[in-house]
Structure formats: structure tokens, C-alpha cells
C-alpha atoms as a PDB file:
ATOM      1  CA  UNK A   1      50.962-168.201 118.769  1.00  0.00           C
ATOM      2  CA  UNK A   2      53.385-169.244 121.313  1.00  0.00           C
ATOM      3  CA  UNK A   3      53.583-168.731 125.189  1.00  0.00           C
ATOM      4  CA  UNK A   4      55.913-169.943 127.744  1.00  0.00           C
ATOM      5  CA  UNK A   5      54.603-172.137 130.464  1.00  0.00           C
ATOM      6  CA  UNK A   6      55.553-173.055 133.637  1.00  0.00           C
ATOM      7  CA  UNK A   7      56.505-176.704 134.300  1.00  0.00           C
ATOM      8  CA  UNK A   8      54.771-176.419 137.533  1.00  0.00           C
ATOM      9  CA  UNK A   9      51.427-175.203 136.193  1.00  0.00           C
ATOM     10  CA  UNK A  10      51.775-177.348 133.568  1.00  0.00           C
ATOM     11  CA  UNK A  11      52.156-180.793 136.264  1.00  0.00           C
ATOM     12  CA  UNK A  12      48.889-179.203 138.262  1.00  0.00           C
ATOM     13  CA  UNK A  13      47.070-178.698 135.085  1.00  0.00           C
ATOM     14  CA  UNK A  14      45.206-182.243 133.986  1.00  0.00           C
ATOM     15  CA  UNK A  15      44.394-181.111 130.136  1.00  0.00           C
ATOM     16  CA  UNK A  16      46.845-178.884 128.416  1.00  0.00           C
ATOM     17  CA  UNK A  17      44.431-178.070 125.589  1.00  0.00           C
ATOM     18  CA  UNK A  18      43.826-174.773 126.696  1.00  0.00           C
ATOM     19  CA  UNK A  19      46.976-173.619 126.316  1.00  0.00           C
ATOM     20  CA  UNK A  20      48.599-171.150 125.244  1.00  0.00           C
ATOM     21  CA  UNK A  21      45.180-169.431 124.907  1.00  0.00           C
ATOM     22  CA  UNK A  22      44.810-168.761 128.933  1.00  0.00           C
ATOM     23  CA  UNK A  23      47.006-168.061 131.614  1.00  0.00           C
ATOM     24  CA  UNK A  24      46.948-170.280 133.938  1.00  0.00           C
ATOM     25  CA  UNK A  25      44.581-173.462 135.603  1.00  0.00           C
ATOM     26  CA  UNK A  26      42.120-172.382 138.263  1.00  0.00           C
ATOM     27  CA  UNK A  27      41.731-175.612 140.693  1.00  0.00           C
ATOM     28  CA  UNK A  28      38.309-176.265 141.585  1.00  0.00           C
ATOM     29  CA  UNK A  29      38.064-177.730 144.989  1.00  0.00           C
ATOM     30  CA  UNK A  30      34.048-179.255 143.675  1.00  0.00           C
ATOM     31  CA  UNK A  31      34.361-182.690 142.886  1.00  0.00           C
ATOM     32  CA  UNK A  32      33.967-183.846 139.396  1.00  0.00           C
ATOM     33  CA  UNK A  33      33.457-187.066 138.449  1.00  0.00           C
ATOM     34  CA  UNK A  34      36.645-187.883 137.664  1.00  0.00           C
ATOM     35  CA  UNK A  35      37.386-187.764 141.665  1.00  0.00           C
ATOM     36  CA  UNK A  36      35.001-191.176 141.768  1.00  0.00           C
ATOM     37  CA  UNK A  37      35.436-192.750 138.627  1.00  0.00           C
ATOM     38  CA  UNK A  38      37.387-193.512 135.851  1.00  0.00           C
ATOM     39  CA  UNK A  39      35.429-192.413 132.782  1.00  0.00           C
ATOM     40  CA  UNK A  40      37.260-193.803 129.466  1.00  0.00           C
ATOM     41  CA  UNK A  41      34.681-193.709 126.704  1.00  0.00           C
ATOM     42  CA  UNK A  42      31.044-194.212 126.369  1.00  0.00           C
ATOM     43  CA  UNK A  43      29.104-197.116 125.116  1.00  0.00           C
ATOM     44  CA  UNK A  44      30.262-199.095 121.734  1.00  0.00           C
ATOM     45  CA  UNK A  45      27.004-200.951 120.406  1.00  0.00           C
ATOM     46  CA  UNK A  46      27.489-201.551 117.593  1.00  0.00           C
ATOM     47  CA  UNK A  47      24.100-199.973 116.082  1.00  0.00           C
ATOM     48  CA  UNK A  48      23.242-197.867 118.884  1.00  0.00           C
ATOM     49  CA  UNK A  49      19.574-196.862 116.493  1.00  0.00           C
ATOM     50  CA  UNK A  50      18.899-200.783 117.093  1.00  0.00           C
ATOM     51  CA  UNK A  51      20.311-200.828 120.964  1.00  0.00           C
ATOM     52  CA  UNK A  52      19.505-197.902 121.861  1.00  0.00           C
ATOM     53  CA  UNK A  53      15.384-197.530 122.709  1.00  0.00           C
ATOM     54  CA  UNK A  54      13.073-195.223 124.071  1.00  0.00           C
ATOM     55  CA  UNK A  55      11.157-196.360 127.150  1.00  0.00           C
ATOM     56  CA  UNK A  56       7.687-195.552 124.561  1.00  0.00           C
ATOM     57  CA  UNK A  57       9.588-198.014 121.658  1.00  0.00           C
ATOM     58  CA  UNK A  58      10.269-200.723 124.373  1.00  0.00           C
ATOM     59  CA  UNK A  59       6.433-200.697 125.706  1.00  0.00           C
ATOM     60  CA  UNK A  60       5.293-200.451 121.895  1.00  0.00           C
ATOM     61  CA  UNK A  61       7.007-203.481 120.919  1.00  0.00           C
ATOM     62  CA  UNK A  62       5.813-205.462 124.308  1.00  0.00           C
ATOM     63  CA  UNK A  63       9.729-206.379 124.701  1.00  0.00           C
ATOM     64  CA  UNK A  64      10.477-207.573 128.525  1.00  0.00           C
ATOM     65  CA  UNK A  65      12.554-204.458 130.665  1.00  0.00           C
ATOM     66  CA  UNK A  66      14.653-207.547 132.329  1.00  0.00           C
ATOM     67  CA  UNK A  67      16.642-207.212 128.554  1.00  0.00           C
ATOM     68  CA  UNK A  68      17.530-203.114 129.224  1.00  0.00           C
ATOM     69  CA  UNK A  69      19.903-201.204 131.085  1.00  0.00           C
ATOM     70  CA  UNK A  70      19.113-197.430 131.822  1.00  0.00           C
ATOM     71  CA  UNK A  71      20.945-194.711 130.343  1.00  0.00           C
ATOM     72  CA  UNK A  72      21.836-191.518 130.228  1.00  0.00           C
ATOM     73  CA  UNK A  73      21.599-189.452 126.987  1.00  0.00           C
ATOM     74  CA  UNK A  74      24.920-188.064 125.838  1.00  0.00           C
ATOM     75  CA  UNK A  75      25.335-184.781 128.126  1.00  0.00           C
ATOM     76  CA  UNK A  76      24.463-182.158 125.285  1.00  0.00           C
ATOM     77  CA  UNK A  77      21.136-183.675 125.343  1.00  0.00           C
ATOM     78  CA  UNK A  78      20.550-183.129 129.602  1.00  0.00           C
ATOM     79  CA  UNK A  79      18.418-180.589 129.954  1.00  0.00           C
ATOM     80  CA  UNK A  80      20.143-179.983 133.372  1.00  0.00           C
ATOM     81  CA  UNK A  81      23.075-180.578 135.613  1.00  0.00           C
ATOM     82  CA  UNK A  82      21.211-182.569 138.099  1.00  0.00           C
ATOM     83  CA  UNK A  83      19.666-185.873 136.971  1.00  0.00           C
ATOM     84  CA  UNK A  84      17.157-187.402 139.307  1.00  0.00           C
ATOM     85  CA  UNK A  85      16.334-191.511 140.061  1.00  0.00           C
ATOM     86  CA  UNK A  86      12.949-193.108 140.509  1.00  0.00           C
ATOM     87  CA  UNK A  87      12.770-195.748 143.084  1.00  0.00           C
ATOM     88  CA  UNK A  88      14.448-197.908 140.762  1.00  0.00           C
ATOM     89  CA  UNK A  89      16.857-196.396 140.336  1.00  0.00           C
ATOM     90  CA  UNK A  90      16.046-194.927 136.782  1.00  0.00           C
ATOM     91  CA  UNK A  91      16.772-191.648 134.910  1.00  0.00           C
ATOM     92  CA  UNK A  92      13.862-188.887 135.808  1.00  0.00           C
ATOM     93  CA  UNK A  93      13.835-187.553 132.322  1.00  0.00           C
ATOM     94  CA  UNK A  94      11.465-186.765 129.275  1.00  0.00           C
ATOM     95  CA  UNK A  95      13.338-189.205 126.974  1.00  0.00           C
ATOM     96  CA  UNK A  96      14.109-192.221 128.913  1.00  0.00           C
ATOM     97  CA  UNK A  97      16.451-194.122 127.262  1.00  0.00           C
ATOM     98  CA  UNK A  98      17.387-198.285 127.346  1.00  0.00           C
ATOM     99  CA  UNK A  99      20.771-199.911 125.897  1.00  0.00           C
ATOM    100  CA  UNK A 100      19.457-203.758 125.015  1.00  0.00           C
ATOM    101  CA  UNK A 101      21.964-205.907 127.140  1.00  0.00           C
ATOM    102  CA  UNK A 102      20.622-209.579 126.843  1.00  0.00           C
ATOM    103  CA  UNK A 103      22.747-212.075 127.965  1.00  0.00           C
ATOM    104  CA  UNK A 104      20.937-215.846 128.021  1.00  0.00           C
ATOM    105  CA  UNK A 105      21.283-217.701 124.821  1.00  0.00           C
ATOM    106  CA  UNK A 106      18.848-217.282 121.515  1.00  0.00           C
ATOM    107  CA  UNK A 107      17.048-220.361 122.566  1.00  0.00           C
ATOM    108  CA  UNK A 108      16.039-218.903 125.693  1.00  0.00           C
ATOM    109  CA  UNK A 109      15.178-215.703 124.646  1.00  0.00           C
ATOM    110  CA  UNK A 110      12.677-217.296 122.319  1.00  0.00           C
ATOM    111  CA  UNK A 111      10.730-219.839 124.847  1.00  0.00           C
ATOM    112  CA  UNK A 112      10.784-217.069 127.123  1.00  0.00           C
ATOM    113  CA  UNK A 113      10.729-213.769 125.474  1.00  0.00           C
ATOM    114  CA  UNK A 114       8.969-214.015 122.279  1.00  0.00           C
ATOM    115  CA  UNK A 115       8.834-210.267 121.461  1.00  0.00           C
ATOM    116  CA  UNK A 116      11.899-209.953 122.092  1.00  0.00           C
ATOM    117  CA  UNK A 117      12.579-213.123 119.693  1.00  0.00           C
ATOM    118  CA  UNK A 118      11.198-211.324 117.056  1.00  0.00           C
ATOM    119  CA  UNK A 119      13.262-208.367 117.558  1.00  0.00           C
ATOM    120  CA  UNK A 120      16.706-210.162 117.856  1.00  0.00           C
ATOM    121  CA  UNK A 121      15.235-211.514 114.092  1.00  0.00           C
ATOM    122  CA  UNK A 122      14.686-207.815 113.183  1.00  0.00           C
ATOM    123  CA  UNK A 123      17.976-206.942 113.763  1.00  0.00           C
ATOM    124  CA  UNK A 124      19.727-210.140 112.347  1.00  0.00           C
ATOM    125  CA  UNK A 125      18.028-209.119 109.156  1.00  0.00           C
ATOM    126  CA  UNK A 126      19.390-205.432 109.469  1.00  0.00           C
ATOM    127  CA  UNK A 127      22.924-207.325 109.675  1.00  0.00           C
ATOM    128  CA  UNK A 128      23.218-205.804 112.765  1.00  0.00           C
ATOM    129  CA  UNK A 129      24.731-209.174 114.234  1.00  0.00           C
ATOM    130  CA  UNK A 130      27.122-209.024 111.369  1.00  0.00           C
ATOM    131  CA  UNK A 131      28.641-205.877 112.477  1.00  0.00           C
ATOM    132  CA  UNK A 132      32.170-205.945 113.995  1.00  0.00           C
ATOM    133  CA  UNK A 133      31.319-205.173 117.205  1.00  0.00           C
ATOM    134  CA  UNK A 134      28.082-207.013 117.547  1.00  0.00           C
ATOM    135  CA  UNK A 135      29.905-210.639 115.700  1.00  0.00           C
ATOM    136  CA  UNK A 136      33.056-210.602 118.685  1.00  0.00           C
ATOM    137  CA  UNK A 137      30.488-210.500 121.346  1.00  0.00           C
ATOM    138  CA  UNK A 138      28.411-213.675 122.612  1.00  0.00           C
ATOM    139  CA  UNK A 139      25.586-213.628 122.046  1.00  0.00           C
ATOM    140  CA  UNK A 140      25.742-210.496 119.898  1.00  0.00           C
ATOM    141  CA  UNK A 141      23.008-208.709 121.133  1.00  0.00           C
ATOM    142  CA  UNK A 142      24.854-208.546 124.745  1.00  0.00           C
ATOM    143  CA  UNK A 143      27.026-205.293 125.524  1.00  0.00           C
ATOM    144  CA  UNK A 144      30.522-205.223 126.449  1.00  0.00           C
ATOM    145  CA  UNK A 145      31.354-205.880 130.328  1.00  0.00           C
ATOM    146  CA  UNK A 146      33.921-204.843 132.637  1.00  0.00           C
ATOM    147  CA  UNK A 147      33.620-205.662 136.153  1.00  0.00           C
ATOM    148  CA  UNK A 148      35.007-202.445 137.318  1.00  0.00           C
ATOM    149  CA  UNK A 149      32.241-200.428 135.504  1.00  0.00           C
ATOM    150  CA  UNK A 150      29.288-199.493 137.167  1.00  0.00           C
ATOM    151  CA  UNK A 151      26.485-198.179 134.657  1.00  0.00           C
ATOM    152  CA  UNK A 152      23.866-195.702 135.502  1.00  0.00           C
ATOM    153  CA  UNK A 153      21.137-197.819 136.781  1.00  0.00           C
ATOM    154  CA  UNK A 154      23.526-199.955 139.479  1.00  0.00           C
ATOM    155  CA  UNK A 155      25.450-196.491 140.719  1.00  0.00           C
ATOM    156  CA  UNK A 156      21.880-194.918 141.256  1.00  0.00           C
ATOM    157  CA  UNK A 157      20.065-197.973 142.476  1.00  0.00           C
ATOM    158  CA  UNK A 158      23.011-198.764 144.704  1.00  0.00           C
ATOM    159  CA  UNK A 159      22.128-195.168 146.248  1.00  0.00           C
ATOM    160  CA  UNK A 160      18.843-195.496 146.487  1.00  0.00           C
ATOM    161  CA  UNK A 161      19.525-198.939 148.263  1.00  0.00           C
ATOM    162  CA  UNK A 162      21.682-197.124 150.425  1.00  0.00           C
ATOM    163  CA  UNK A 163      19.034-194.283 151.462  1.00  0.00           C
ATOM    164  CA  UNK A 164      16.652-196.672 151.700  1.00  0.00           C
ATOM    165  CA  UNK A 165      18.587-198.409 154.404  1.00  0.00           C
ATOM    166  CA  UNK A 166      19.761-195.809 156.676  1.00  0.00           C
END
């Protein structure tokens, strides 16, 4: 198939994907979330089956929520547009989901975190530490960080701060 398109369609148009199959782009004048952030790519754990817990696997193992970041599910899994916050700032959902982000040092974690300890063991024994990601970070069990990144939990809690306020 092949189709002619206009250069100026084509400079208005963000994602060219969907051409030749339609005619033209249809400009939304909703915001997206592109108009407030730049979204690159989504987490990189490393394991995300060991990173990645349930807010019921978290209080079954008796590990500390001071070690967990909220998160959202990918977006096939939303059951709706619209996500709601608790006070918190959390993720009103069914599943509530918790990226492990730890970032004080092994011997801390185990005066002061024992459960969490025994995890970080769990995992070590998986070879989860060994993993490519996991062995360039320090200490491996801590995510990625950019300062210009905002994750769920401080955008929401940051408007929930702001509510709370006014």
C-alpha cells in the first residue's frame, strides 16, 4: 500500500504509525500526559516477580512499607481511566502494587529491618543481585533514579499536599 502525505500533516502529526492506513491526524485539544511529562519507558528492575509486590505479599512477609514505592499496574491491567489516591497518596485499586526501592546499606537494613534482611537473602539466593541490572546499581536492591522523574506516589501525594493546603 502506498499513499501520499502531506508534509504539513505529517509535521502536526506526533506518531506516523498510522499511516498510510488513515487520512489524516485529528488534534485533540484534551491534555494527555505527554502535555506534563516526559514519559520514556517504564520501570527496569531487574526481576520485577522479586520487586514487584502486592500490598497482601508485603503485610505477609511483615517487611517495613518505608522500603516501597507505589505503583501503577501496566495500563492494560486498569480497570479504568481514572485512578484514585488515598490520603497518602496511594493507588485506590484492588491489586495494590509496591516496587522495593531500598536505599541504606545491607548492614542497616539488617539491625533495623530484619524481615526485610531475610528477604534481601531470598533474593541473593535467587541471583537476583547477580542480574545485570540489579549488580550496576548500589546497593542492588535500590531502583534506578533520575531527579527529573516523579513516580506515582510523589505526583499524587504532592496533590493531595496541595488540596490539603488550599
Amino acid at each position: 500500500m502506498e499513499r501520499l502525505i502531506k508534509v504539513g500533516t505529517l509535521r502536526r502529526d506526533p506518531k506516523w504509525t498510522r499511516y498510510p492506513l488513515k487520512e489524516g491526524f485529528n488534534r485533540c485539544d484534551t491534555p494527555v500526559l505527554g502535555d506534563f511529562f516526559k514519559i520514556k519507558r517504564g520501570l527496569v528492575t531487574g526481576d520485577n516477580s522479586y520487586f514487584i509486590l502486592t500490598a497482601k505479599e508485603i503485610e505477609r512477609r511483615e517487611l517495613p512499607y518505608e522500603a516501597f514505592r507505589p505503583i501503577l499496574p501496566s495500563p492494560r491491567h486498569l480497570p479504568k481511566d481514572e485512578v484514585a489516591a488515598d490520603g497518602a497518596g496511594n493507588p485506590v485499586l484492588d491489586r495494590r502494587l509496591f516496587l522495593l526501592d531500598c536505599r541504606l546499606g545491607e548492614a542497616e537494613v539488617g539491625r533495623k529491618y530484619p524481615a526485610l534482611w531475610r528477604y534481601l537473602e531470598e533474593g541473593r539466593s535467587r541471583d537476583v543481585a547477580k542480574r545485570y541490572f540489579c549488580r550496576h546499581r548500589k546497593p542492588w536492591y535500590a531502583q534506578e533514579y533520575c531527579s527529573s522523574v516523579l513516580t506515582w506516589g510523589e505526583a499524587i501525594r504532592g496533590m493531595v499536599d496541595r488540596s490539603a493546603s488550599s
